[in-house]
Protein backbone atom coordinates (compact mmCIF):
# COMPACT_ATOMS: atom_id res chain seq x y z
CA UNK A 1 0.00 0.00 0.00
CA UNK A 2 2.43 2.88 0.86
CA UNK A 3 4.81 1.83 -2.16
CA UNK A 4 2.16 2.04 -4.34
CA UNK A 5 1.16 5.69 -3.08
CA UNK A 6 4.43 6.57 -3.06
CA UNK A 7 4.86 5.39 -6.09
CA UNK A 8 2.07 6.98 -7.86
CA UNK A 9 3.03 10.50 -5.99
CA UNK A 10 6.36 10.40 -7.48
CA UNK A 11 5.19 9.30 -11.57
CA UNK A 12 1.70 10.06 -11.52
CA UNK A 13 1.74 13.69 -8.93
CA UNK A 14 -0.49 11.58 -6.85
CA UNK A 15 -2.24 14.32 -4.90
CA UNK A 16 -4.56 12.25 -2.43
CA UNK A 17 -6.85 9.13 -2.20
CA UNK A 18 -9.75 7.52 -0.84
CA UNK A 19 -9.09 4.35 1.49
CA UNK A 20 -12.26 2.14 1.64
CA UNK A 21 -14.17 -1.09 2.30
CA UNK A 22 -13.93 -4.37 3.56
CA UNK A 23 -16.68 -3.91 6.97
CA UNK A 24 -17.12 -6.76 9.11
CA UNK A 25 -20.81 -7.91 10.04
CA UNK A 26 -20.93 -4.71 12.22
CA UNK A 27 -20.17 -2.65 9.77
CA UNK A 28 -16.91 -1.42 10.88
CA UNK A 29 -13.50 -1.37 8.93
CA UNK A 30 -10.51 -2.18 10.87
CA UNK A 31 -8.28 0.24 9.19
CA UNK A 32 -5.62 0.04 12.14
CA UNK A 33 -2.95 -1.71 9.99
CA UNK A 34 -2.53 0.87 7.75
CA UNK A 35 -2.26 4.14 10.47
CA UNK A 36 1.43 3.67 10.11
CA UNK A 37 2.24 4.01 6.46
CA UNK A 38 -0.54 7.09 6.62
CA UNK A 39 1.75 8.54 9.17
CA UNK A 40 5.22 8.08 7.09
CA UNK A 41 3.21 8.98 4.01
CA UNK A 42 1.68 12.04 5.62
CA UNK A 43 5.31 13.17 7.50
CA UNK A 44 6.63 12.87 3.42
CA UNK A 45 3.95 14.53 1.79
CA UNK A 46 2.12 16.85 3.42
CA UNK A 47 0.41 17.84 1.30
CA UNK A 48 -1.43 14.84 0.46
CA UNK A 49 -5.11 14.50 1.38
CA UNK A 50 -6.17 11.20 2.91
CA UNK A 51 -9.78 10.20 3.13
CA UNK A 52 -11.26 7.39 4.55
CA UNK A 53 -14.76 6.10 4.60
CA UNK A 54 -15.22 5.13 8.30
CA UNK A 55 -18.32 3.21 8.59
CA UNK A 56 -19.51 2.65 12.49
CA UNK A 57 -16.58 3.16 14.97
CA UNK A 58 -16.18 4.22 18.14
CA UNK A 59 -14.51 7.36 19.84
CA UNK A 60 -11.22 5.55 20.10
CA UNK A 61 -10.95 4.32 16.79
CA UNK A 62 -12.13 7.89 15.24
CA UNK A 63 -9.07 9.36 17.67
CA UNK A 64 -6.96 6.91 16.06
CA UNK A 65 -7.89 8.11 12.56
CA UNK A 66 -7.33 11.44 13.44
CA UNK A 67 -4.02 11.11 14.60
CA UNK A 68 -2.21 9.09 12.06
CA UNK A 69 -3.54 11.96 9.68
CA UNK A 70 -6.65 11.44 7.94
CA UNK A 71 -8.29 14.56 6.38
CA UNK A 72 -11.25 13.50 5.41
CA UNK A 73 -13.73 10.82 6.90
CA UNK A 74 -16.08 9.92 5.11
CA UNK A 75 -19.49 7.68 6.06
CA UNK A 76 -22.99 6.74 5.14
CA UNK A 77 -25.89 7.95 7.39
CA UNK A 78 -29.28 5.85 7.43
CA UNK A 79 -32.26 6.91 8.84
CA UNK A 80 -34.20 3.91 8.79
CA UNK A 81 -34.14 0.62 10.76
CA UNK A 82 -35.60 -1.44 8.40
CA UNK A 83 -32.99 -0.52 6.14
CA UNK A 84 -30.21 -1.49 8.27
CA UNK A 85 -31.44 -4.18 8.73
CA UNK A 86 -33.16 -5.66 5.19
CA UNK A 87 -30.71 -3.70 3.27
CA UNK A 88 -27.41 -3.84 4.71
CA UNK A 89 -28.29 -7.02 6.85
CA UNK A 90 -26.72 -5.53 10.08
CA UNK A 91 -27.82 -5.73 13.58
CA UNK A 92 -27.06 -1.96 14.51
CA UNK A 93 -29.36 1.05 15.07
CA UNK A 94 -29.84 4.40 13.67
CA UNK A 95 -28.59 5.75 16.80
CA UNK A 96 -25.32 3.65 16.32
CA UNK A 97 -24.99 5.71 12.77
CA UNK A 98 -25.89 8.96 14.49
CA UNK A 99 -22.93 8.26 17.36
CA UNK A 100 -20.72 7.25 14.74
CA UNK A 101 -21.22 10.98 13.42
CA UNK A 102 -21.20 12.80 16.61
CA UNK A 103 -17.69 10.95 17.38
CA UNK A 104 -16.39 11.91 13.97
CA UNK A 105 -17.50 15.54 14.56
CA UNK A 106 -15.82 15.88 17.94
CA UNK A 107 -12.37 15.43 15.93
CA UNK A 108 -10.53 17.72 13.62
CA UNK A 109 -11.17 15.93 10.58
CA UNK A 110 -14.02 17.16 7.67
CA UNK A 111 -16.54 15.13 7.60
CA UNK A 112 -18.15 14.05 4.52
CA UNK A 113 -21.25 12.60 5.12
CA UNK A 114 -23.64 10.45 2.03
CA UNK A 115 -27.25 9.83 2.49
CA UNK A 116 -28.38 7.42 -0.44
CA UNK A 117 -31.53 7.91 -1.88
CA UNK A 118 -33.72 4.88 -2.13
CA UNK A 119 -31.32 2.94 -0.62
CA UNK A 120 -33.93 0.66 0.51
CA UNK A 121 -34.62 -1.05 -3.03
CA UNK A 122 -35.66 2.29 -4.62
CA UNK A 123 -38.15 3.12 -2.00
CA UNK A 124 -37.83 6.23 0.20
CA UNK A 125 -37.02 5.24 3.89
CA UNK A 126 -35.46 6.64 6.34
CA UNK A 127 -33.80 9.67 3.77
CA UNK A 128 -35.97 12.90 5.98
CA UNK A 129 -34.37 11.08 9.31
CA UNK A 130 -31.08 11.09 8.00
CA UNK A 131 -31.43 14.40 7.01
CA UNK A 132 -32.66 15.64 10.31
CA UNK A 133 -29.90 13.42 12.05
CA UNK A 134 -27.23 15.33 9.70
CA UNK A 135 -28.72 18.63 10.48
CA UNK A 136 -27.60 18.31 14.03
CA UNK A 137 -23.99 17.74 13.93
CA UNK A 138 -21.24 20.50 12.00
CA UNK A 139 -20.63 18.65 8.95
CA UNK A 140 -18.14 19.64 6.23
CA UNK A 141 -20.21 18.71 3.50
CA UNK A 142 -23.36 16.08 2.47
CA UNK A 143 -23.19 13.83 -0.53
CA UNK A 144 -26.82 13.32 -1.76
CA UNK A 145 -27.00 9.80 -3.80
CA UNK A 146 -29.48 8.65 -5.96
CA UNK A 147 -29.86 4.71 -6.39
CA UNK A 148 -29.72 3.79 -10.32
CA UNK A 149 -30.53 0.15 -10.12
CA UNK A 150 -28.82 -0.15 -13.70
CA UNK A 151 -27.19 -3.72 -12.22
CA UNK A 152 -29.73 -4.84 -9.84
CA UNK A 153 -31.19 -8.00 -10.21
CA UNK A 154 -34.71 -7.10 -12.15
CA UNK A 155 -37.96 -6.96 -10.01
CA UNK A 156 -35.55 -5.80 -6.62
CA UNK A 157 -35.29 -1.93 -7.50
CA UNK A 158 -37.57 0.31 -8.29
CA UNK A 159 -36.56 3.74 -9.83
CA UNK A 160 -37.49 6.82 -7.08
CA UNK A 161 -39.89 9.10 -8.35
CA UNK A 162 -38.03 12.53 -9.33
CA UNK A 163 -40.42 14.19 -7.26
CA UNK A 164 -38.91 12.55 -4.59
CA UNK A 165 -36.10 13.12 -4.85
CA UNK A 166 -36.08 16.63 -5.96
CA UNK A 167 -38.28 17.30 -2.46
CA UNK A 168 -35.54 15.70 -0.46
CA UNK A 169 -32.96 18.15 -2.55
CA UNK A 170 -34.87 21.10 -1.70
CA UNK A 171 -35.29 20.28 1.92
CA UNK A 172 -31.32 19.25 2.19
């Protein structure tokens, strides 16, 4: 990992990335591993900008991220149960996503938060929750995302309604 980014600093002027995936059944990414080489790589390079998409985690872990110089974290609020749960198949809460947030607020990092749009196979759920959950903590910016179900198997997605959608727009 931090050969490659130095790597593609040096031939390719390299001038940040996004580290991501791989949560457990909690939905948290164990990004520990790589603090160190984020550390050397940020001590080297400065200037680089480092963003990570957090998923659930904890105040210790979010300290952690902080410190070995993340920018940017990055996560997915959901305001509905059901999704969590028939969607993403986790045993968690919306108050778990809403912690994770407050946690990743109290640091220094920005904090870029996504709220998916139909998430919940193209039917609005949750999105005015998460929207009223994001309201509440100083974000540095929202990333509103529509669900295309160009790859879904047919008869799972639906398509929102643009109305929909352009409501939740307006009211973001």
């Amino acid at each position: 990992f931090e050969r490659m980014v130095r790597e593609m600093i040096t031939t390719q002027d390299l001038q940040g990335f996004l580290l991501s995936g791989g949560s457990n059944r909690r939905n948290e990414v164990k990004y520990e591993r790589y603090y160190p080489a984020i550390e050397r790589l940020k001590r080297d390079h400065p200037h680089l900008k480092i963003a990570l998409h957090s998923a659930l985690l904890d105040a210790p872990r979010a300290k952690a991220m902080e410190a070995a110089g993340v920018d940017t974290a990055m996560m997915d609020v959901i305001g509905a149960a059901a999704t969590i749960r028939d969607v993403y198949h986790l045993d968690r809460t919306v108050d778990d996503f809403e912690a994770t947030l407050a946690t990743l607020t109290a640091t220094s990092m920005e904090v870029v938060l996504h709220i998916v749009i139909g998430l919940h196979y193209g039917r609005l759920l949750g999105e005015a929750n998460a929207l009223d959950i994001v309201s509440r903590h100083p974000i540095h910016s929202l990333v509103l995302v529509v669900i295309m179900p160009f790859y879904a198997k047919p008869g799972t997605f639906v398509t929102p309604a643009t109305s929909d959608v352009g409501r939740l727009f307006l009211e973001a």
